[in-house]
Protein backbone atom coordinates (compact mmCIF):
# COMPACT_ATOMS: atom_id res chain seq x y z
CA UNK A 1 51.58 35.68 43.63
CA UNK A 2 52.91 34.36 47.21
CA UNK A 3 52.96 30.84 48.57
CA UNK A 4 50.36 32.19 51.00
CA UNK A 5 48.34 33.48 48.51
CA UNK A 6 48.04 31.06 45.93
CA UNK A 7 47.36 28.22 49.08
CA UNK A 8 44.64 30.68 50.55
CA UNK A 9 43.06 32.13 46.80
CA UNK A 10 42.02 35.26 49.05
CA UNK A 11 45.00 37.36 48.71
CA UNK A 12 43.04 40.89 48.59
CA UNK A 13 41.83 40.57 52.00
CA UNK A 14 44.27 38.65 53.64
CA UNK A 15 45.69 40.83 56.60
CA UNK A 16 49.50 42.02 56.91
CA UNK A 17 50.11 39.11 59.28
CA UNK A 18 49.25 36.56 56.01
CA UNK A 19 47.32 34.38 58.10
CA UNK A 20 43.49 34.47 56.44
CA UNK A 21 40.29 34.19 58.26
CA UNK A 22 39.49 30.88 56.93
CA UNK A 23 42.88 29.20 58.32
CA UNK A 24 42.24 30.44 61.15
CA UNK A 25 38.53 29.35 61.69
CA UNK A 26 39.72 25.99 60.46
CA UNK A 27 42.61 26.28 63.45
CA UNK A 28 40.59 27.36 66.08
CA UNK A 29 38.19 24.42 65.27
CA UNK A 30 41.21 21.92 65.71
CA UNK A 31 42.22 23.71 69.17
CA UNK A 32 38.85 23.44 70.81
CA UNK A 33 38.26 19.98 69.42
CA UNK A 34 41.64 19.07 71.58
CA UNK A 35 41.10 21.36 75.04
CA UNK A 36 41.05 18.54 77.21
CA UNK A 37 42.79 17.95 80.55
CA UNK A 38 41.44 21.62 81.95
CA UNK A 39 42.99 25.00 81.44
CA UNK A 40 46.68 23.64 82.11
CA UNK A 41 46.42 21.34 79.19
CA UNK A 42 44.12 23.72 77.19
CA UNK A 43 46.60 26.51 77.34
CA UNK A 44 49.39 23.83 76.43
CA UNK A 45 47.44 22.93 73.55
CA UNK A 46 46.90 26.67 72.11
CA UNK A 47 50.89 27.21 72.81
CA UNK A 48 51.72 23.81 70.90
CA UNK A 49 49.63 24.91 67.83
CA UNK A 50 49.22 28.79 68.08
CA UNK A 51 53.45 29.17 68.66
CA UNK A 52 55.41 26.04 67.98
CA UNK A 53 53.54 24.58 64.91
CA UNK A 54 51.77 27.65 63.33
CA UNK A 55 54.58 30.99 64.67
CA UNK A 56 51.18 33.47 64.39
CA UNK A 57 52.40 35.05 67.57
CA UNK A 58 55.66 34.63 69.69
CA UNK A 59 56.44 33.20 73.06
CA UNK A 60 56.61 36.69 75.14
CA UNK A 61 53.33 37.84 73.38
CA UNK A 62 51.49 34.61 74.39
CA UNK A 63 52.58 34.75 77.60
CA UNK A 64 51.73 38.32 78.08
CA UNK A 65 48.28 37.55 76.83
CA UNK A 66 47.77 34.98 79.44
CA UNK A 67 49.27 36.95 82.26
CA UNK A 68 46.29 39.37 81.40
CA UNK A 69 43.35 36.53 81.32
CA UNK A 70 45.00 34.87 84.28
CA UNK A 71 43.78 38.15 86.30
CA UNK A 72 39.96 37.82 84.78
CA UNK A 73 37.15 36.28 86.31
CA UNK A 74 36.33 33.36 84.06
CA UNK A 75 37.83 30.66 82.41
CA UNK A 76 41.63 31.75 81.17
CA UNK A 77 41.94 29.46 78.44
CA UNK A 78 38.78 30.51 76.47
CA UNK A 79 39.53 34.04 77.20
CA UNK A 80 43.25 33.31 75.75
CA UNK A 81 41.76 32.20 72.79
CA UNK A 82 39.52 35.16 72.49
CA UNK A 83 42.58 37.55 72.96
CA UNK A 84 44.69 35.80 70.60
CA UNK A 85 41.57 35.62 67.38
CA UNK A 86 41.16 39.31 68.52
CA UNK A 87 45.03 39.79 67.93
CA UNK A 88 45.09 38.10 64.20
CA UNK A 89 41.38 39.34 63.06
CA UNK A 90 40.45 42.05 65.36
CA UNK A 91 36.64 41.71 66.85
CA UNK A 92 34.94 39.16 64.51
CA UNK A 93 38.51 37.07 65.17
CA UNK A 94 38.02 37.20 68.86
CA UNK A 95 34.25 36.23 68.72
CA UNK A 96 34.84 32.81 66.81
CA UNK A 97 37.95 31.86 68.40
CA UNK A 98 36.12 32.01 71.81
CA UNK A 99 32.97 30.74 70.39
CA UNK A 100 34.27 27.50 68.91
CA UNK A 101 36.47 27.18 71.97
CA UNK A 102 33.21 26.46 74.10
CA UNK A 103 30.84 24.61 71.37
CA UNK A 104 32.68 21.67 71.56
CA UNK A 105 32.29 21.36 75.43
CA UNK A 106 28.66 22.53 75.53
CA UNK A 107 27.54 19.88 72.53
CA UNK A 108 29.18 17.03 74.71
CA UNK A 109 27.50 18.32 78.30
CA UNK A 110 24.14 19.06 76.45
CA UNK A 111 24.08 15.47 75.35
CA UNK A 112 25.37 14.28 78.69
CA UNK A 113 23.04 15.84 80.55
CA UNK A 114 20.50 14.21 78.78
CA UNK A 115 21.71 10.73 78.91
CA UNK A 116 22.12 11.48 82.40
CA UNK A 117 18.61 12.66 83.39
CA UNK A 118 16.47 10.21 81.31
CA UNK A 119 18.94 6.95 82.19
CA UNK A 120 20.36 8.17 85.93
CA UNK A 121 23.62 6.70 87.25
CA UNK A 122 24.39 4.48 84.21
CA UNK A 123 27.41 2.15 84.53
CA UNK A 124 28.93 2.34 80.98
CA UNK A 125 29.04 6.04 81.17
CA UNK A 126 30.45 5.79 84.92
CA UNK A 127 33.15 3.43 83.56
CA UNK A 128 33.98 5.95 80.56
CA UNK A 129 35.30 8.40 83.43
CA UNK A 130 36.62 5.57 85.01
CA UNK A 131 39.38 5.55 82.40
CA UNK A 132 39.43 9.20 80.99
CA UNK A 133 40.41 10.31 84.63
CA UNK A 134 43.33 8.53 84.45
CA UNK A 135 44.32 10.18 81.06
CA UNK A 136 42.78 13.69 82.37
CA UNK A 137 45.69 13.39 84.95
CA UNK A 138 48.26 12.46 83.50
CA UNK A 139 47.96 14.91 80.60
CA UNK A 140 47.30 18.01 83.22
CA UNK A 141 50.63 16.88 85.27
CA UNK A 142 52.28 17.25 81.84
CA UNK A 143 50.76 20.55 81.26
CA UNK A 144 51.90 21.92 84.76
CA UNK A 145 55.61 21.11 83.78
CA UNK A 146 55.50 22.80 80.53
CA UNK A 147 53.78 25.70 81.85
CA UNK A 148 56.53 25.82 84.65
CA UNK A 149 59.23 25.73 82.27
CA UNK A 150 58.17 28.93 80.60
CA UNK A 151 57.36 30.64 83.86
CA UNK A 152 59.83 29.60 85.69
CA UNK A 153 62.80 31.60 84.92
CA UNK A 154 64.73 31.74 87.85
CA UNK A 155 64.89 31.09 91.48
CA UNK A 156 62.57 33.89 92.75
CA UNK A 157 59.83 32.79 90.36
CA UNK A 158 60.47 28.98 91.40
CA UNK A 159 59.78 30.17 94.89
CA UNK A 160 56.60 32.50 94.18
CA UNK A 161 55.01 29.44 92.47
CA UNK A 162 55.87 27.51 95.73
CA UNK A 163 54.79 30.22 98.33
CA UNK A 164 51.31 30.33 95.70
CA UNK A 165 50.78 26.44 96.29
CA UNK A 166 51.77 26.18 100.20
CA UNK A 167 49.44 29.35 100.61
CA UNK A 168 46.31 27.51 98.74
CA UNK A 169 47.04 24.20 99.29
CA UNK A 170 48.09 24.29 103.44
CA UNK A 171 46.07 27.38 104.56
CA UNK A 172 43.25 27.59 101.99
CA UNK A 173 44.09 31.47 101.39
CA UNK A 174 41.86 32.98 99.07
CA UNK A 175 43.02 32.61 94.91
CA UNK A 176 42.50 36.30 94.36
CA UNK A 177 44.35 37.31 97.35
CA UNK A 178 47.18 34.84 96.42
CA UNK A 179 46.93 36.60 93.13
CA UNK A 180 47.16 39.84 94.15
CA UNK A 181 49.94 39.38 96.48
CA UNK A 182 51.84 38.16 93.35
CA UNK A 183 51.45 41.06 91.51
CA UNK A 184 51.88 43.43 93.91
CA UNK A 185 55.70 41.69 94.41
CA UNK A 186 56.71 41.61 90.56
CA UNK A 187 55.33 45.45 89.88
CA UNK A 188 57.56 46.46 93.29
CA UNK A 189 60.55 44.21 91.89
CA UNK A 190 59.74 45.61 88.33
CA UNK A 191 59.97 49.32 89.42
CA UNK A 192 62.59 48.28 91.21
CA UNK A 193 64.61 47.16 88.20
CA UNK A 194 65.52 43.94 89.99
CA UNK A 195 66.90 41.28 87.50
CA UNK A 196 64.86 38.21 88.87
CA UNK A 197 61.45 40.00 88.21
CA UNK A 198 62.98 41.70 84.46
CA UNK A 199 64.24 38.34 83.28
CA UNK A 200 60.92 36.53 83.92
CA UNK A 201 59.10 37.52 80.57
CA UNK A 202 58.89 34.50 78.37
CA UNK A 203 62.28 33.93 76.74
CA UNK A 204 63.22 30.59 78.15
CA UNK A 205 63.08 27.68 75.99
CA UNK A 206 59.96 25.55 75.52
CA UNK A 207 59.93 22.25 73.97
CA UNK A 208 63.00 22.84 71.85
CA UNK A 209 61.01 25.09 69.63
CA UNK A 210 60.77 29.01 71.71
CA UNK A 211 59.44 31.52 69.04
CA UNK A 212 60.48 35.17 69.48
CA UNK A 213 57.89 37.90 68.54
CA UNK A 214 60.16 38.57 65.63
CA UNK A 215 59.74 35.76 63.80
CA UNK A 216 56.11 35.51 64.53
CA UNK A 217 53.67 36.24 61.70
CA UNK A 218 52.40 39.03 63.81
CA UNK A 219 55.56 40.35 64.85
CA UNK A 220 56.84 42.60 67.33
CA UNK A 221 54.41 45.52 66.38
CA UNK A 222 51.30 46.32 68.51
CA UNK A 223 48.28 45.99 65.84
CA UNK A 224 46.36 49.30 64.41
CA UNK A 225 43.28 48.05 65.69
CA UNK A 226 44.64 47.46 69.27
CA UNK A 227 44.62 51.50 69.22
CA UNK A 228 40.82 51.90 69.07
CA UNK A 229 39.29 55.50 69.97
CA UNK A 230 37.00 55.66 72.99
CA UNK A 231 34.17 55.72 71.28
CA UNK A 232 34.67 51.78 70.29
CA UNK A 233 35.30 51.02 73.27
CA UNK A 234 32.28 52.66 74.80
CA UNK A 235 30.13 50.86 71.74
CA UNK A 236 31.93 47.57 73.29
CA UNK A 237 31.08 48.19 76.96
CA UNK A 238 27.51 48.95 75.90
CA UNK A 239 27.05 46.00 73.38
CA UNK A 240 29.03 43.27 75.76
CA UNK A 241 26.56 44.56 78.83
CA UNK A 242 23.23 44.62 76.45
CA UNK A 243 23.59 41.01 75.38
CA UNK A 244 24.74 39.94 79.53
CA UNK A 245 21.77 41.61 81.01
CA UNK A 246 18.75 41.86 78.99
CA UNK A 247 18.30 38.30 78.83
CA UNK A 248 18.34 38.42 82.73
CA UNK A 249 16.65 41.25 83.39
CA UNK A 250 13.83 40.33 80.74
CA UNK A 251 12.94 36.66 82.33
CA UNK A 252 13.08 38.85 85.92
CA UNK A 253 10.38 41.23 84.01
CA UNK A 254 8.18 37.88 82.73
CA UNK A 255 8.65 35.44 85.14
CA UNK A 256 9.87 37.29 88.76
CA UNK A 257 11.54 36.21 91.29
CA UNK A 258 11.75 32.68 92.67
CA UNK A 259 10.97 31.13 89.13
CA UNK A 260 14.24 28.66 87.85
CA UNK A 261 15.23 30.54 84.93
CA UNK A 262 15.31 33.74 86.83
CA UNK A 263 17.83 32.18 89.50
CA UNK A 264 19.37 30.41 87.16
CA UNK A 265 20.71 33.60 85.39
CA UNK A 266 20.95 35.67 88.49
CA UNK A 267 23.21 33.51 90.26
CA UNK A 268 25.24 32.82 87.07
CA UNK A 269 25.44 36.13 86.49
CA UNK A 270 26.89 36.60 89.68
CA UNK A 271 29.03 33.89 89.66
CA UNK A 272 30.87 35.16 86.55
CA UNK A 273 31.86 38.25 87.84
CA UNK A 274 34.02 36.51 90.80
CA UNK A 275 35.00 33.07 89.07
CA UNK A 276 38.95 33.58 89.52
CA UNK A 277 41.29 30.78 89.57
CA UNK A 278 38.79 28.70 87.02
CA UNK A 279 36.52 25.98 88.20
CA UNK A 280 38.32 24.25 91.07
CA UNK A 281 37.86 27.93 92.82
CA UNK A 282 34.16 28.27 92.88
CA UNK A 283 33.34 24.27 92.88
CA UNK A 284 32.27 24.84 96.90
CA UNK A 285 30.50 27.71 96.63
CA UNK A 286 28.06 26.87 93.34
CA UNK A 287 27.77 23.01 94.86
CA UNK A 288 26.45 24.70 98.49
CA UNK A 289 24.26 27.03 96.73
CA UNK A 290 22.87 24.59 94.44
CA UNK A 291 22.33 21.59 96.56
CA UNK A 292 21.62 23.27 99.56
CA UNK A 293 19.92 26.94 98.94
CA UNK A 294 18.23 26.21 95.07
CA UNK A 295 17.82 22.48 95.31
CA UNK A 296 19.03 21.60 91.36
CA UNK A 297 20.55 18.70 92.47
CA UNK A 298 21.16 16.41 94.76
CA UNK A 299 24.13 15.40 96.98
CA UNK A 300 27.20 13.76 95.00
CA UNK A 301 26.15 14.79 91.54
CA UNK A 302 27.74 17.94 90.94
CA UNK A 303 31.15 15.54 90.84
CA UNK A 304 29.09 14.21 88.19
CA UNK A 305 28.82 16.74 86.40
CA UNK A 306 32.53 17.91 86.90
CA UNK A 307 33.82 13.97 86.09
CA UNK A 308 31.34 15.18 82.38
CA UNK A 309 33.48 18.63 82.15
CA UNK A 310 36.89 17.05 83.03
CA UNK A 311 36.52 14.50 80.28
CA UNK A 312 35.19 16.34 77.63
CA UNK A 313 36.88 19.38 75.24
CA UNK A 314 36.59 23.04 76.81
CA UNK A 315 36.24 24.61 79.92
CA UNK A 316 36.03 22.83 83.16
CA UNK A 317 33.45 25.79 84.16
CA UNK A 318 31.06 24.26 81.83
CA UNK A 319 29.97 22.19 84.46
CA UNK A 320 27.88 24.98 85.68
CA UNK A 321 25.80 23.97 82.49
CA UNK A 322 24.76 20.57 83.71
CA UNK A 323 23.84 22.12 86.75
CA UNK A 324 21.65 24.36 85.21
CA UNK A 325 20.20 21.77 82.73
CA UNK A 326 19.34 19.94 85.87
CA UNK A 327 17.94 22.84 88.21
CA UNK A 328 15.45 23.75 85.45
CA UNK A 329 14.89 19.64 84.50
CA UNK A 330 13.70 19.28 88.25
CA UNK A 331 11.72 22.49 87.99
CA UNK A 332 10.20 22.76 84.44
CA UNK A 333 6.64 24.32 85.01
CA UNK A 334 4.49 23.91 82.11
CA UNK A 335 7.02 22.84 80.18
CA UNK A 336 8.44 19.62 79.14
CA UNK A 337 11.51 18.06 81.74
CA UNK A 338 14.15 17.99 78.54
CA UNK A 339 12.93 21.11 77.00
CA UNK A 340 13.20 22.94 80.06
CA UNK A 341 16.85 21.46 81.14
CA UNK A 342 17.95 22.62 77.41
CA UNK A 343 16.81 26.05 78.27
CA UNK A 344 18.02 26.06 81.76
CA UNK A 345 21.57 24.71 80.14
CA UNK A 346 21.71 27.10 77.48
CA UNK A 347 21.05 29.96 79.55
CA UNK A 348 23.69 28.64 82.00
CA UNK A 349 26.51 29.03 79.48
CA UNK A 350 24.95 32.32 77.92
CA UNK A 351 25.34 34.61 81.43
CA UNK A 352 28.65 32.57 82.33
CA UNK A 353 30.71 32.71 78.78
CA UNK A 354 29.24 36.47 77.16
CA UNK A 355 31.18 38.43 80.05
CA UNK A 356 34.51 36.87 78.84
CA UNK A 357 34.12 38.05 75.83
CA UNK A 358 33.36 41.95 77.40
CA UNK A 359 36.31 41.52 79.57
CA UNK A 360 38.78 40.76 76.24
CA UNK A 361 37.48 42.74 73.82
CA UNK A 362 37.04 45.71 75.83
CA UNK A 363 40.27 45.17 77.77
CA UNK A 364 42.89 43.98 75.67
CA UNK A 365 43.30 47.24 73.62
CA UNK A 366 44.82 48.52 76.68
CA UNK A 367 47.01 45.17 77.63
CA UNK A 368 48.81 45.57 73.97
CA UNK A 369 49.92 49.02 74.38
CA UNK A 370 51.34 48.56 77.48
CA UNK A 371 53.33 45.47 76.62
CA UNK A 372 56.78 47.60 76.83
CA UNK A 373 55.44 48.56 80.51
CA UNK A 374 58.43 46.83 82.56
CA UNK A 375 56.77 47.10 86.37
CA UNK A 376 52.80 45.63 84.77
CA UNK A 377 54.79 43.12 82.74
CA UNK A 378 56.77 41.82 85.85
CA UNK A 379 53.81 42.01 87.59
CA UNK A 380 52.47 39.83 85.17
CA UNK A 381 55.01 37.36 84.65
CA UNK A 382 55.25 36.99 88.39
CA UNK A 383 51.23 36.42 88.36
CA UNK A 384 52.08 33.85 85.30
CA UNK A 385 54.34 31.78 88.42
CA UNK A 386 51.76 31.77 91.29
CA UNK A 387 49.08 30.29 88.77
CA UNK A 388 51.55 27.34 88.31
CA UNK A 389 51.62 26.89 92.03
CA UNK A 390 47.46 27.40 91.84
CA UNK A 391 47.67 24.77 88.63
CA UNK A 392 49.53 21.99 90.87
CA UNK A 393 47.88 22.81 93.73
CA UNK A 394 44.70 21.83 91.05
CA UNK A 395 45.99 18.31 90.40
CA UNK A 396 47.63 17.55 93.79
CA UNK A 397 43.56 17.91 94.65
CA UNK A 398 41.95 16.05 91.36
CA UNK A 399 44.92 13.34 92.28
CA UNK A 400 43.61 12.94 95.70
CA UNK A 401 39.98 12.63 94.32
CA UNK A 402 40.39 9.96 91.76
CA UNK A 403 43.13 7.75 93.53
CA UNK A 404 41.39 7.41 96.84
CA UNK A 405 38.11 6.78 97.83
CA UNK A 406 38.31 8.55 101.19
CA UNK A 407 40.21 11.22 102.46
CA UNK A 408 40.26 12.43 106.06
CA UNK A 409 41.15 16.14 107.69
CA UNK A 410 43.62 16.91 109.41
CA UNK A 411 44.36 20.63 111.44
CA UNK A 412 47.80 21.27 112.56
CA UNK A 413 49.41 24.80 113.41
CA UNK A 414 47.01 26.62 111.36
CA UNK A 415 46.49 24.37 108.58
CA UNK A 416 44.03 22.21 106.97
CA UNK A 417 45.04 19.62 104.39
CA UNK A 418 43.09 16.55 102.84
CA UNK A 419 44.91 13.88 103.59
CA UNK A 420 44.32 10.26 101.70
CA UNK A 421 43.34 6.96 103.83
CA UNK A 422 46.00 4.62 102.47
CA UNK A 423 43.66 1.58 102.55
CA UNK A 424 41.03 3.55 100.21
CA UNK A 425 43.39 3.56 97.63
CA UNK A 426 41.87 2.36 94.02
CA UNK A 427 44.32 -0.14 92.47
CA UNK A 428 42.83 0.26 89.05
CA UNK A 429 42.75 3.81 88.98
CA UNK A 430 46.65 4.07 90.28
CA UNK A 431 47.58 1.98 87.74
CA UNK A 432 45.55 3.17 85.22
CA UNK A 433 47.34 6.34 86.09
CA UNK A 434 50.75 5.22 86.27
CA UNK A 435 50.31 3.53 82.67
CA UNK A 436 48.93 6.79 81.06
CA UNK A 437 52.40 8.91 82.81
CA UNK A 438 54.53 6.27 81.09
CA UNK A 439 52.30 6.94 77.61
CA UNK A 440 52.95 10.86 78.22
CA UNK A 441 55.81 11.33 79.91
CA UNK A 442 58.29 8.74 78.87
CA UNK A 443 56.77 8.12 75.73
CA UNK A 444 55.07 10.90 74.04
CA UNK A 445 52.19 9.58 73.18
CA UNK A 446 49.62 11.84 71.85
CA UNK A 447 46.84 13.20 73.86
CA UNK A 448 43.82 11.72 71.70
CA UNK A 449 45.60 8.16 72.07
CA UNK A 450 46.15 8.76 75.67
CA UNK A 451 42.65 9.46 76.61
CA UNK A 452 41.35 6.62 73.47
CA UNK A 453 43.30 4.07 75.14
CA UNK A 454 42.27 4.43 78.82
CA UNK A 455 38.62 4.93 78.51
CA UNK A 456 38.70 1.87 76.07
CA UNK A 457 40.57 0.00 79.29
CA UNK A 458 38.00 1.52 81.40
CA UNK A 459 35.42 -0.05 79.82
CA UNK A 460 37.12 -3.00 79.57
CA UNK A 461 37.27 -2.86 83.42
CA UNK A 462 33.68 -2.83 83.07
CA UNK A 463 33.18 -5.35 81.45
CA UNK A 464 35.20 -7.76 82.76
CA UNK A 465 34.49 -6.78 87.11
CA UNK A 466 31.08 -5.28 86.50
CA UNK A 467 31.58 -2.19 88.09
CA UNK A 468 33.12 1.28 87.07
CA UNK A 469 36.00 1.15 88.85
């Protein structure tokens, strides 16, 4: 008997790859538990544990994988997650892996939402993201630097992640055109046979410990069951789409038009189907629509709700959650506030989270077997260096949000840029910031002590000033 099966006791149906099920649920458990710091430090988290620690599936595979979610609507890092389960334990793989990679994040906002509806603007919880900010950004400035390193591969991607951030960050262009235009370079380049977009695919070195696909447990190989007939994925399509819709179209049927719950998974609905470049992208747009058009909250709180996504495992979209927990809280009929806001919640992350699961399963077939594609993986690797220009573009913004308290806008030659009133500056928050860059950066520190010891200071601020921050 192996090592692997005398440590798992299931060596009948453990798969060629020798990881079994159980490991992995227990795995993808630990991962979501430590997705914090958005999808920059999500995805750094997978790649820490997924490739450096565990070797299930090599650097250029990951990579390729992500290049493929980066170009879904939705969030990238639960849909990586999804792809990779998929990978190791086809379907049912894919289905906990992106399940457990949400439940974390949905607990925490369900039970924030209700703190924050029954007790309102409450200090101690204020002063929690006082201090967790701080961590948030340190740890997502770390991410951005590891995720450059393995994009980064030369001086043509170094200057497509720059031309990505200038674009978004100086002339607000719009993430999927900036996404496009990426693409459409690399394939060109990649049909081309120009070295600069070839070289780009993943082999650079990342944190002293780069995996090749070889020596992966998966291998080089694509998987039998990423060769599924058309009839699966027709049974896919038709499954994915039955659980999206007939929860929608069934409260349209009982309740009609106009009633909470039927907005509520209308407009979620439609927000999933154009949510590219993750939360940060569509933050305007479902704030406008849901202070202004629907009413579910008022002015100010959906940075509430993001400051309770930002500081809490999983997706930053599941702030779209608390929004719905409070659209249907404000609007609960016959029912009770709480129970309603539940519901409303629930059915929030239902119509937002069961399309990424339609766009892997039913998509990523297709993404394997074309992995030895040289113009779609350049096109993909060159993607891979926009999105770090779109991640730093990300926490140039949440830098400007927590470190000053007022920012004014400026227009010059075409462009619009935020720019920070010196005297607005928060001294606590700067160096609450600088301290937490010294933990990570010069030190190492881990990300659970990071984040421990700053919203333990934050209280402290609290405590000691009487205000949070």
């Amino acid at each position: 008997m192996s090592k692997v099966e005398s440590l798992t006791g299931n060596a009948p149906d453990l798969p060629a790859h020798g990881v079994s099920f159980r490991e992995a649920v227990l795995v993808w458990a630990m991962v979501a538990a430590l997705s914090f710091g958005g999808p920059a430090g999500q995805i750094a988290v997978m790649h820490r544990i997924i490739v450096e620690e565990k070797r299930w599936i090599g650097e250029t595979r990951f990579l390729h994988a992500l290049n493929y979610c980066t170009l879904l609507p939705g969030p990238e890092a639960q849909q990586l997650a999804i792809y990779i389960g998929w990978l190791l334990h086809k379907t049912k793989g894919g289905l906990v892996a992106g399940t457990l990679f949400v439940l974390p994040g949905a607990v925490a906002i369900m039970v924030l939402s209700w703190i924050y509806a029954i007790f309102g603007n409450v200090e101690f919880v204020q002063a929690l993201f006082f201090g967790l900010k701080a961590a948030v950004l340190a740890i997502v400035l770390e991410a951005v630097l590891r995720i450059g390193r393995r994009a980064l591969k030369n001086r043509v991607m170094v200057g497509l992640a720059a031309a990505a951030f200038v674009a978004l960050f100086f002339f607000q262009a719009p993430f999927p055109l900036v996404i496009l235009a990426a693409g459409l370079i690399g394939f060109v380049g990649g049909r081309a046979g120009w070295a600069s977009f070839l070289s780009g695919n993943g082999h650079g070195k990342v944190g002293g410990k780069q995996v090749a696909d070889a020596d992966s447990a998966l291998g080089e190989g694509v998987p039998a069951h990423a060769r599924p007939p058309v009839s699966w994925s027709l049974k896919v399509a038709v499954v994915g789409l039955l659980l999206w819709f007939v929860p929608v179209l069934g409260l349209m049927a009982l309740f009609g038009e106009g009633n909470v719950f039927t907005d509520i998974a209308i407009f979620f609905s439609k927000m999933a189907m154009v949510t590219f470049g993750g939360a940060y992208a569509v933050l305007a747009y479902v704030a406008q629509q849901a202070v202004d058009h629907y009413g579910w909250l008022k002015p100010g709180e959906m940075l509430d709700g993001l400051g309770m996504a930002e500081t809490t495992p999983g997706p930053l979209i599941m702030v779209t959650q608390f929004v719905g927990f409070m659209g249907a809280y404000r609007a609960p009929g016959s029912l009770h506030p709480l129970v309603a806001g539940t519901l409303g919640g629930l059915l929030t992350t239902w119509v937002t989270f069961v399309p990424c699961f339609l766009w892997i399963l039913l998509g990523a077939p297709f993404m394997e077997t074309m992995r030895s594609n040289k113009a779609l993986s350049a096109a993909l690797s060159t993607i891979t260096a926009a999105v770090v220009g779109v991640i730093l573009n990300l926490s140039v913004w949440f830098a400007l949000h927590v470190l000053f308290g007022e920012l004014h806008e400026v227009r010059r030659f075409g462009m619009t840029v935020d720019v920070p009133v010196l005297s607005s500056v928060n001294i606590p928050s700067l160096l609450l910031t600088i301290g937490a860059m010294l933990a990570v950066f010069r030190f190492k520190a881990n990300m659970i002590a990071v984040l421990g010891a700053c919203s333990t200071l934050g209280l402290v601020f609290y405590a000691i000033t009487g205000h949070a921050g």
